[in-house]
C-alpha atoms as a PDB file:
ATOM      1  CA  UNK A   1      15.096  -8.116   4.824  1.00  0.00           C
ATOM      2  CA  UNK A   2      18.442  -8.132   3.160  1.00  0.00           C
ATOM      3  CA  UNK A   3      16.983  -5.553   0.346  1.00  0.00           C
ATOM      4  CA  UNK A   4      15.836  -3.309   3.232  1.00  0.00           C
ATOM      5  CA  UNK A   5      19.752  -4.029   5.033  1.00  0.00           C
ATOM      6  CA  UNK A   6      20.888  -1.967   2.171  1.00  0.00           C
ATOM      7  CA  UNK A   7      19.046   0.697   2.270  1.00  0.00           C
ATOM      8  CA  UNK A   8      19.762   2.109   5.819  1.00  0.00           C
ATOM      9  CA  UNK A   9      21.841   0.071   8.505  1.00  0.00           C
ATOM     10  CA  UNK A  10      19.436   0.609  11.236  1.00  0.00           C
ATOM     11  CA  UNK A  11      16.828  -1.739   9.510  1.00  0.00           C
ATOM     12  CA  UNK A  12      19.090  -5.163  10.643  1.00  0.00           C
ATOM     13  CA  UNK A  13      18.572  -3.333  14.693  1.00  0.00           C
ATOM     14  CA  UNK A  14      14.710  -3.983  14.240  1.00  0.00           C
ATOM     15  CA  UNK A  15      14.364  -6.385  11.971  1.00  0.00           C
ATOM     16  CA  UNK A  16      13.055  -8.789  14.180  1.00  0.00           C
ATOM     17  CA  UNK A  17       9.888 -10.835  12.318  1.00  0.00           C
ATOM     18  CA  UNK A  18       6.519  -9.640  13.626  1.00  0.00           C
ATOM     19  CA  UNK A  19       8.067  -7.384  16.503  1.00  0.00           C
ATOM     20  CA  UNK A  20       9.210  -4.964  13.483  1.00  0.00           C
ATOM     21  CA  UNK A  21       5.321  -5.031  12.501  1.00  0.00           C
ATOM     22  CA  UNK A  22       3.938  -4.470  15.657  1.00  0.00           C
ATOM     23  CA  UNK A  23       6.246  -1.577  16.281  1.00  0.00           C
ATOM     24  CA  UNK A  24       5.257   0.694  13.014  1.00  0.00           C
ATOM     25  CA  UNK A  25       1.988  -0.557  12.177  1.00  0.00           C
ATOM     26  CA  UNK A  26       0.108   1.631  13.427  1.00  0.00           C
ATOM     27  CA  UNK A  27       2.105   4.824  12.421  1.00  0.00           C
ATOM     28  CA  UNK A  28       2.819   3.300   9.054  1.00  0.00           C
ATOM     29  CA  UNK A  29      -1.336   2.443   8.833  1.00  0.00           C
ATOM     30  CA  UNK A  30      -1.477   6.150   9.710  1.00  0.00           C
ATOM     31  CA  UNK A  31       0.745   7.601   7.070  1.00  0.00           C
ATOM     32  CA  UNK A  32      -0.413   5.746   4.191  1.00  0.00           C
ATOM     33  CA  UNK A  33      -4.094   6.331   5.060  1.00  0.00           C
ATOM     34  CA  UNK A  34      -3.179   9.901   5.416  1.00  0.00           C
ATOM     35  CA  UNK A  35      -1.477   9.792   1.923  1.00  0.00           C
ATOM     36  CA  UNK A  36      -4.304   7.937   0.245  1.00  0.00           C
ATOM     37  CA  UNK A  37      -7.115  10.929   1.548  1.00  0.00           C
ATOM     38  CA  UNK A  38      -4.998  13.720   0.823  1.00  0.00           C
ATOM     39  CA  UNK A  39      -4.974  12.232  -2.867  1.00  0.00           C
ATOM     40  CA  UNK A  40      -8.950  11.395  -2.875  1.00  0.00           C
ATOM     41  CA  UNK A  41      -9.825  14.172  -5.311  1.00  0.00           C
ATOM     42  CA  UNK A  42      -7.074  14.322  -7.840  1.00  0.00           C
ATOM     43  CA  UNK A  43      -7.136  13.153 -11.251  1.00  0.00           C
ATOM     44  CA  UNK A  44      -3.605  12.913 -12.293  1.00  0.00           C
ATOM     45  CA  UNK A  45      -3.080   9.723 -14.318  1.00  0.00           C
ATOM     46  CA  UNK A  46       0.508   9.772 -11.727  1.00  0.00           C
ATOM     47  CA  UNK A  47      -1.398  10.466  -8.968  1.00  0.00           C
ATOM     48  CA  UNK A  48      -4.230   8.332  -9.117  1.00  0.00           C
ATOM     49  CA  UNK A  49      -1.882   5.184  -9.700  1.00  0.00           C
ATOM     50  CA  UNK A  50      -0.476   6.047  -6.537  1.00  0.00           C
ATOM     51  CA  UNK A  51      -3.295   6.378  -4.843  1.00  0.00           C
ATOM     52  CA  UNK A  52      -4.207   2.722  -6.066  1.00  0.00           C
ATOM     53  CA  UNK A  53      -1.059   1.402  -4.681  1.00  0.00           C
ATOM     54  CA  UNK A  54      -1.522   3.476  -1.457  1.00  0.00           C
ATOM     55  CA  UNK A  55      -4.246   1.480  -1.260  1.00  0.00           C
ATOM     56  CA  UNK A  56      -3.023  -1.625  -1.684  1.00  0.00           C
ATOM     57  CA  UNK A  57      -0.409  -1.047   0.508  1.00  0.00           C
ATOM     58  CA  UNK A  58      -2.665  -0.414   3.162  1.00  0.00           C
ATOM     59  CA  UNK A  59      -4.298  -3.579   2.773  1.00  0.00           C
ATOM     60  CA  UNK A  60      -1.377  -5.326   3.051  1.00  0.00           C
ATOM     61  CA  UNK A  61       0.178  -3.599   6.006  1.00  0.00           C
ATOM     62  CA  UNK A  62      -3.183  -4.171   8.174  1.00  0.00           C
ATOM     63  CA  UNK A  63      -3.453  -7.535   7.219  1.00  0.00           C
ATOM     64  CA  UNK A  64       0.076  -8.157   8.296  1.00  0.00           C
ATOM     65  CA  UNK A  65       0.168  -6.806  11.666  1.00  0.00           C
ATOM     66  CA  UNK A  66      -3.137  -8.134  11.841  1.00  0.00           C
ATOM     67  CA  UNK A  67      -1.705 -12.148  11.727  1.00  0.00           C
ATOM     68  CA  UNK A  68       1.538 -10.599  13.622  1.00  0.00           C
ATOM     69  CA  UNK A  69      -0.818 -10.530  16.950  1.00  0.00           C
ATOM     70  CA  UNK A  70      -1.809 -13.862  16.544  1.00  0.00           C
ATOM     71  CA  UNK A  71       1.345 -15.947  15.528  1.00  0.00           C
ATOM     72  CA  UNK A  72       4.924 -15.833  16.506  1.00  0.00           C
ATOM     73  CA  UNK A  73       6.748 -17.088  13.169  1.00  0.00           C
ATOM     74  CA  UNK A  74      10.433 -17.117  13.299  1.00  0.00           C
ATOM     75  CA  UNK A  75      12.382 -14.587  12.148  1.00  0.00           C
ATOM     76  CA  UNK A  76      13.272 -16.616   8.756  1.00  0.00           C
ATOM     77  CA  UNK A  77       9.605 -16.936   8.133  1.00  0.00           C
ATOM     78  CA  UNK A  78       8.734 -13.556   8.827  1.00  0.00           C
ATOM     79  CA  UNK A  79       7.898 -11.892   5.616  1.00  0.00           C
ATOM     80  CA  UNK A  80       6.723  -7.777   6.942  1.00  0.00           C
ATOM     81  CA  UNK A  81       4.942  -6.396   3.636  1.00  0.00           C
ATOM     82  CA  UNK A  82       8.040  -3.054   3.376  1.00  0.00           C
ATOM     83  CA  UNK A  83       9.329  -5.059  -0.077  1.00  0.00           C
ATOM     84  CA  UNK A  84       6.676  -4.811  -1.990  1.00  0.00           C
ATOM     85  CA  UNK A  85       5.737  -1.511  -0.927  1.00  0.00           C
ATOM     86  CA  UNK A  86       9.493  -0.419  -1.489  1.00  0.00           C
ATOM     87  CA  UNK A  87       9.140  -2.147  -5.287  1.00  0.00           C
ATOM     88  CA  UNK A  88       4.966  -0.269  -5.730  1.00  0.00           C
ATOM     89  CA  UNK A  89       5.868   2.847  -4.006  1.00  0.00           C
ATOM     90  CA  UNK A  90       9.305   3.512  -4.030  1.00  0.00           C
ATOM     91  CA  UNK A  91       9.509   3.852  -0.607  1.00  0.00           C
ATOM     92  CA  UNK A  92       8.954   2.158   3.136  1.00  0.00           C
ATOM     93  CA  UNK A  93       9.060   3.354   6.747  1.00  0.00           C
ATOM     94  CA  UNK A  94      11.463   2.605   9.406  1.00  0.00           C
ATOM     95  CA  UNK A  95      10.833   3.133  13.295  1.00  0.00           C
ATOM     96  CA  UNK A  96      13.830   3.969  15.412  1.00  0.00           C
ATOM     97  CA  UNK A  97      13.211   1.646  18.674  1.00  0.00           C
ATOM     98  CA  UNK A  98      15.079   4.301  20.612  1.00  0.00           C
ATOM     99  CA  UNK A  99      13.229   7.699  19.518  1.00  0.00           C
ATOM    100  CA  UNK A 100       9.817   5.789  18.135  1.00  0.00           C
ATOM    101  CA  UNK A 101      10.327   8.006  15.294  1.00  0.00           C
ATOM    102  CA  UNK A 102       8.905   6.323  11.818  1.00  0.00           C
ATOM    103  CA  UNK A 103      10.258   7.884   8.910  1.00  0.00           C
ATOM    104  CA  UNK A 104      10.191   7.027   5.046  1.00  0.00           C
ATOM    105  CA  UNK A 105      13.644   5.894   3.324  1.00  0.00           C
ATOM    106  CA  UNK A 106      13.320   5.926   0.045  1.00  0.00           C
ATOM    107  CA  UNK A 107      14.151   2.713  -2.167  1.00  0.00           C
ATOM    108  CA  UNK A 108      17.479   2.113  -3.602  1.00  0.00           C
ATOM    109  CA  UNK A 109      18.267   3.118  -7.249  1.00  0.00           C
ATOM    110  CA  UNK A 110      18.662   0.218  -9.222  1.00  0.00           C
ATOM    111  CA  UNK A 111      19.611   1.199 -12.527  1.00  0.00           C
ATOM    112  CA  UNK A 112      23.518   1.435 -13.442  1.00  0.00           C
ATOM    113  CA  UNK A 113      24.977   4.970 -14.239  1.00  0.00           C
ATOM    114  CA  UNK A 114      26.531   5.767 -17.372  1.00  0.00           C
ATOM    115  CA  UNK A 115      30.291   7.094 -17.462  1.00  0.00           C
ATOM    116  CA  UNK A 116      28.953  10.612 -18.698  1.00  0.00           C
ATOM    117  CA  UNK A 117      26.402  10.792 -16.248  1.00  0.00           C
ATOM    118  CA  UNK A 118      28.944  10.337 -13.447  1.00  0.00           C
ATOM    119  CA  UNK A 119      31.085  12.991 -14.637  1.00  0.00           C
ATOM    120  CA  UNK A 120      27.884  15.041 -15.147  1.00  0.00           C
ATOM    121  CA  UNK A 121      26.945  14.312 -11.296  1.00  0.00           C
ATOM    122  CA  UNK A 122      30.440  15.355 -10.296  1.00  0.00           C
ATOM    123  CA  UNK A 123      30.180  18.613 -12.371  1.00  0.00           C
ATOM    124  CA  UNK A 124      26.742  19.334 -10.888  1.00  0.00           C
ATOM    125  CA  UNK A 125      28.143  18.945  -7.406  1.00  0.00           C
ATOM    126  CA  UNK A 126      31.200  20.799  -8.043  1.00  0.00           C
ATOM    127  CA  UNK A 127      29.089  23.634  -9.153  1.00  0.00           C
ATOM    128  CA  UNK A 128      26.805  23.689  -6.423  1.00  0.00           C
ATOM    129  CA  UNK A 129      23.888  22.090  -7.718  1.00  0.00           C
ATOM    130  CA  UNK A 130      21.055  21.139  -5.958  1.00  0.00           C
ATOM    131  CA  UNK A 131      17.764  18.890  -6.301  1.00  0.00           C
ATOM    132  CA  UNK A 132      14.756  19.436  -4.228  1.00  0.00           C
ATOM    133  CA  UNK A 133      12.158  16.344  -3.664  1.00  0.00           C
ATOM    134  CA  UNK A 134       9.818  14.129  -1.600  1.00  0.00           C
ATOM    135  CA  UNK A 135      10.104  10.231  -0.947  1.00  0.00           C
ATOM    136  CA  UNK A 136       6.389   9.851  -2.172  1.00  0.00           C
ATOM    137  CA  UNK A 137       7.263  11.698  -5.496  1.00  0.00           C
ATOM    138  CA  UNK A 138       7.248   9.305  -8.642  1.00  0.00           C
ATOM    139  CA  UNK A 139       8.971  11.816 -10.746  1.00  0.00           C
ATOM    140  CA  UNK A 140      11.710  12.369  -8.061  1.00  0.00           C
ATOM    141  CA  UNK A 141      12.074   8.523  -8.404  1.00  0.00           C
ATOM    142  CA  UNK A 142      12.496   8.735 -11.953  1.00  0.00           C
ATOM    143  CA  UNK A 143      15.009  11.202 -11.803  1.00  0.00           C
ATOM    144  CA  UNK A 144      17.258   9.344  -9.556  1.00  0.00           C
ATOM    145  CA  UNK A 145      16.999   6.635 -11.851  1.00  0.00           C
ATOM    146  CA  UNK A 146      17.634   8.158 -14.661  1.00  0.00           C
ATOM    147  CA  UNK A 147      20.689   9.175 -12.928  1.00  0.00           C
ATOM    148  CA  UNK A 148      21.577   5.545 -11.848  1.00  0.00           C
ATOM    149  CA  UNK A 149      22.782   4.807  -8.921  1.00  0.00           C
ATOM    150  CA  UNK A 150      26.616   5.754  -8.760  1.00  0.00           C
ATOM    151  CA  UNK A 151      25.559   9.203 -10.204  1.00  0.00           C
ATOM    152  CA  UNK A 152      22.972   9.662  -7.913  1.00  0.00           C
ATOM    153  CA  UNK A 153      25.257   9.092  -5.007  1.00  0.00           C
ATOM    154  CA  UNK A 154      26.984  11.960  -6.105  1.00  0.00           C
ATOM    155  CA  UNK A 155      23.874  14.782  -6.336  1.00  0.00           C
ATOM    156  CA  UNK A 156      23.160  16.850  -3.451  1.00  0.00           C
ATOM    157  CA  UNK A 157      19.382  15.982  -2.823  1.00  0.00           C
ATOM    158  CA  UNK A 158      17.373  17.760  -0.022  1.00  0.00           C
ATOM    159  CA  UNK A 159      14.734  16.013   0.729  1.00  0.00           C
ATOM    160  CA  UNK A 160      11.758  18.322   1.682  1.00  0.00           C
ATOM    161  CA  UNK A 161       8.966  15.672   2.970  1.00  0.00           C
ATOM    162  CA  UNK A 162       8.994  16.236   6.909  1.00  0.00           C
ATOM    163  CA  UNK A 163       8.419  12.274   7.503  1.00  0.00           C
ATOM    164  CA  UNK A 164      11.371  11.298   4.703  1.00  0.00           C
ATOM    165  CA  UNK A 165      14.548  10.245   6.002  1.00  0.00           C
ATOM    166  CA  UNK A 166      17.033  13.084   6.756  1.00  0.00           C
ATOM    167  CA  UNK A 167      14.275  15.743   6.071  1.00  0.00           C
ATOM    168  CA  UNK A 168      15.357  19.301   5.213  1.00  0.00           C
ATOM    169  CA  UNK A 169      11.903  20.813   5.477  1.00  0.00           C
ATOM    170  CA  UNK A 170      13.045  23.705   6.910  1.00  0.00           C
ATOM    171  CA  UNK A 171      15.537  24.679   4.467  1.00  0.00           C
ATOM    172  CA  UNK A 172      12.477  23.490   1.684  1.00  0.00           C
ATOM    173  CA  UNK A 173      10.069  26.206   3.280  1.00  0.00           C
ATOM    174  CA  UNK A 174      12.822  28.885   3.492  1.00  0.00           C
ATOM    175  CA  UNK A 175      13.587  28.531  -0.307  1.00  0.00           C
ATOM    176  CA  UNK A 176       9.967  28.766  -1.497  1.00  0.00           C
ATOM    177  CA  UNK A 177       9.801  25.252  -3.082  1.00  0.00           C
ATOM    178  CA  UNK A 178       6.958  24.812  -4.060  1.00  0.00           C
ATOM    179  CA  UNK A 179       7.183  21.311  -6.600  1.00  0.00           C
ATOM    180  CA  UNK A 180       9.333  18.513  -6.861  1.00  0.00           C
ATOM    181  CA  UNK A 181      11.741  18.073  -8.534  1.00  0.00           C
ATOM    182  CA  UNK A 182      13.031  21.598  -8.558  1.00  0.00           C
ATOM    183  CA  UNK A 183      16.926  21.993 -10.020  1.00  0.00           C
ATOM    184  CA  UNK A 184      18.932  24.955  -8.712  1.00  0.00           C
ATOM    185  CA  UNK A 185      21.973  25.325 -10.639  1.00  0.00           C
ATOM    186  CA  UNK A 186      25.537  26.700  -9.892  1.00  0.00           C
ATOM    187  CA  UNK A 187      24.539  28.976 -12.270  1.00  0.00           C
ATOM    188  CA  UNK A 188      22.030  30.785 -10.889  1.00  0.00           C
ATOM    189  CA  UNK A 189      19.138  29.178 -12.952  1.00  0.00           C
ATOM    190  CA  UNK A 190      16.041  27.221 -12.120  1.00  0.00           C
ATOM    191  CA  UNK A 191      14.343  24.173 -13.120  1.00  0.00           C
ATOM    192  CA  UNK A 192      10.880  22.402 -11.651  1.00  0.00           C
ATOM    193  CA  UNK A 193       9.930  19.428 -12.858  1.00  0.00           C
ATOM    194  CA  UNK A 194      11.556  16.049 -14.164  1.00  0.00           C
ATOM    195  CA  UNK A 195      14.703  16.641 -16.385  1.00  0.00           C
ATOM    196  CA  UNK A 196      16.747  14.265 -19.319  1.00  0.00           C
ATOM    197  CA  UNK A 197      20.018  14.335 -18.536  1.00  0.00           C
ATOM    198  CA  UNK A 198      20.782  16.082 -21.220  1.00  0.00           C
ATOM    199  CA  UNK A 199      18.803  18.959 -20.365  1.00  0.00           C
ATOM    200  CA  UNK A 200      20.355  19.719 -17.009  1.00  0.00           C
ATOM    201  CA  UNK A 201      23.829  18.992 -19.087  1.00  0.00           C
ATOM    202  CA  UNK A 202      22.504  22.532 -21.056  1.00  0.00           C
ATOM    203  CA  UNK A 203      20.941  24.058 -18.397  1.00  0.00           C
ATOM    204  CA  UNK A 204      23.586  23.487 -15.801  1.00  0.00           C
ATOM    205  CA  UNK A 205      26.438  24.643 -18.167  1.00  0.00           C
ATOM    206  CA  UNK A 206      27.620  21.703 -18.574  1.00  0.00           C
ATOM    207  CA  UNK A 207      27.593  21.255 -22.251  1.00  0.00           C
ATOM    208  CA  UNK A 208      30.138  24.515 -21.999  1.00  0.00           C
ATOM    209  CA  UNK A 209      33.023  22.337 -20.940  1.00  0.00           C
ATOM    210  CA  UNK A 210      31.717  18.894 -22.162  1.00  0.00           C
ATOM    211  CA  UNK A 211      29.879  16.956 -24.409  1.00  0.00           C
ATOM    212  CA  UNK A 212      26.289  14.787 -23.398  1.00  0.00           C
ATOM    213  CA  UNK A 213      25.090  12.257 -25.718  1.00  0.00           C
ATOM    214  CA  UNK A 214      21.604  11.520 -24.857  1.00  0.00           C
ATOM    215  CA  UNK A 215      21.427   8.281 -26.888  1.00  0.00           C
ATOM    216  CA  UNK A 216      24.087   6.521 -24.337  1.00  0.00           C
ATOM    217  CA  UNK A 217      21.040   6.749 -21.722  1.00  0.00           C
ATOM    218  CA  UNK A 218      19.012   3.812 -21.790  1.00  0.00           C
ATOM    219  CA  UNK A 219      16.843   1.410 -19.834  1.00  0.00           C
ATOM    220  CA  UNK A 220      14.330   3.750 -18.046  1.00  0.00           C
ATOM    221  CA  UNK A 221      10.663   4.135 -19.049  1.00  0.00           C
ATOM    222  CA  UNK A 222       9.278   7.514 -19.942  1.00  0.00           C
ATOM    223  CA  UNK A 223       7.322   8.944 -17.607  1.00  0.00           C
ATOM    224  CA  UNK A 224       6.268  12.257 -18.606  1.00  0.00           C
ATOM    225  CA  UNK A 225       9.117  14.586 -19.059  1.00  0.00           C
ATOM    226  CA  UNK A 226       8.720  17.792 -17.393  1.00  0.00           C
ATOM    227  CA  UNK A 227       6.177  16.847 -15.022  1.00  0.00           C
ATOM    228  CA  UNK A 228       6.618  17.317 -11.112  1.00  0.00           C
ATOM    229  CA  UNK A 229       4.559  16.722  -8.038  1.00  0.00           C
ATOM    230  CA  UNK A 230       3.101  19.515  -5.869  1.00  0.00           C
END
C-alpha cells in the first residue's frame, strides 16, 4: 500500500483492504485478459514474456477478489495483488470511486539519475523534446529507467495508451505515432525505438553544447537497444 501511496495520491482514498478489490476487479480482470488475447499470436521474445506475466497476473487478481467475497480481513492484513503486478508488469490500475474510471499508473522509477543525465533532461525539455509511450510498453520502462528517476521527472512524456493515467491519445493519433518509444527532438528530428542516453545526447544536439560520457551510466540491464513496441 505505501509503494502504491507514492505513486498517485488518490490510491490512500481507496485503499481500503478487500473493498479496493471488489471495486476494480472486474475491470482490471477485463483489461489484463484483453491484453493477454491481443498478444496470443506474437512471438516476440519481449512480448511473449509479457504475455506470461499477463497471465500470471490474471491468476492472481481472480484469485484475490475471489477470497475478497468471502472474508473481511482488516485493512493491515489486506494484501490486493497491484505490488507484484507493479514489480512483473511495470504497471497497476487504479479506480476513481467518484467517476468508476480504472486507469493504469505506471510504476515508479527506481533507479537514481546521474548528474549528466539531469542536465541532459533539462536540455531536452528546454528544447522542446518530447517522448511518446504506453504504460504496458517494456521498452518505455526501460527508458525511464535508464533515465532514473530525477531525470525522468524532468522529460515531457505523453502517454498515448487510452486506459494509462493522464492519456494523450488524442494528441498520439494526431501525430501519426505509430511505436513506442518515439523521440521528437527540438531539433526537428525523429527517433522510434529505445535510446542510450548518449544517443539522444547526439541526436538531440546536445553533444553541441556539452559533453555525455556513456560509461557514467550504470545499473540497468540491456534490453535490446533500439527496439520499440507497436
Amino acid at each position: 500500500a505505501s509503494r502504491l501511496a507514492q505513486h498517485w495520491p488518490l490510491t490512500t482514498s481507496i485503499m481500503r483492504g478487500h473493498r479496493l478489490l471488489s471495486v476494480v476487479s472486474v475491470v482490471s480482470l477485463a483489461s489484463l485478459a484483453a491484453e493477454t488475447a491481443a498478444l496470443s499470436t506474437s512471438t516476440s521474445p519481449d512480448l511473449v514474456r509479457r504475455r506470461d506475466m499477463l497471465k500470471r497476473a490474471t491468476a492472481g487478481l481472480a484469485s484475490a477478489a475471489s477470497a475478497a467475497t468471502l472474508l473481511t480481513p482488516r485493512p493491515s492484513s489486506a494484501a490486493p495483488p497491484f505490488a507484484i503486478m507493479a514489480e512483473e508488469l511495470g504497471y497497476f490500475p487504479v479506480t476513481d470511486e467518484k467517476s468508476g474510471e480504472t486507469v493504469m499508473v505506471p510504476s515508479r522509477v527506481s533507479r537514481n539519475s546521474t548528474p549528466q543525465a539531469i542536465e541532459l533532461a533539462r536540455y531536452l525539455r528546454r528544447t522542446g523534446a518530447r517522448m511518446y509511450g504506453a504504460y504496458w510498453c517494456p521498452h518505455c520502462s526501460r527508458q525511464k529507467e535508464l533515465f532514473g528517476r530525477e531525470a525522468w521527472a524532468i522529460i515531457d512524456y505523453a502517454e498515448c495508451a487510452p486506459k494509462g493515467y493522464r492519456s494523450q491519445f488524442a494528441t498520439c493519433i494526431e501525430r501519426k505515432v505509430d511505436g513506442y518509444p518515439t523521440w521528437r527532438f527540438g531539433n526537428g528530428k525523429e527517433q522510434g525505438g529505445e535510446m542510450e542516453l548518449a544517443d539522444i545526447a547526439r541526436e538531440s544536439g546536445y553533444l553541441k553544447r556539452g559533453t555525455f560520457d556513456p560509461s557514467l551510466e550504470g545499473g540497468v540491464p540491456p534490453l535490446g537497444g533500439g527496439a520499440a513496441c507497436q
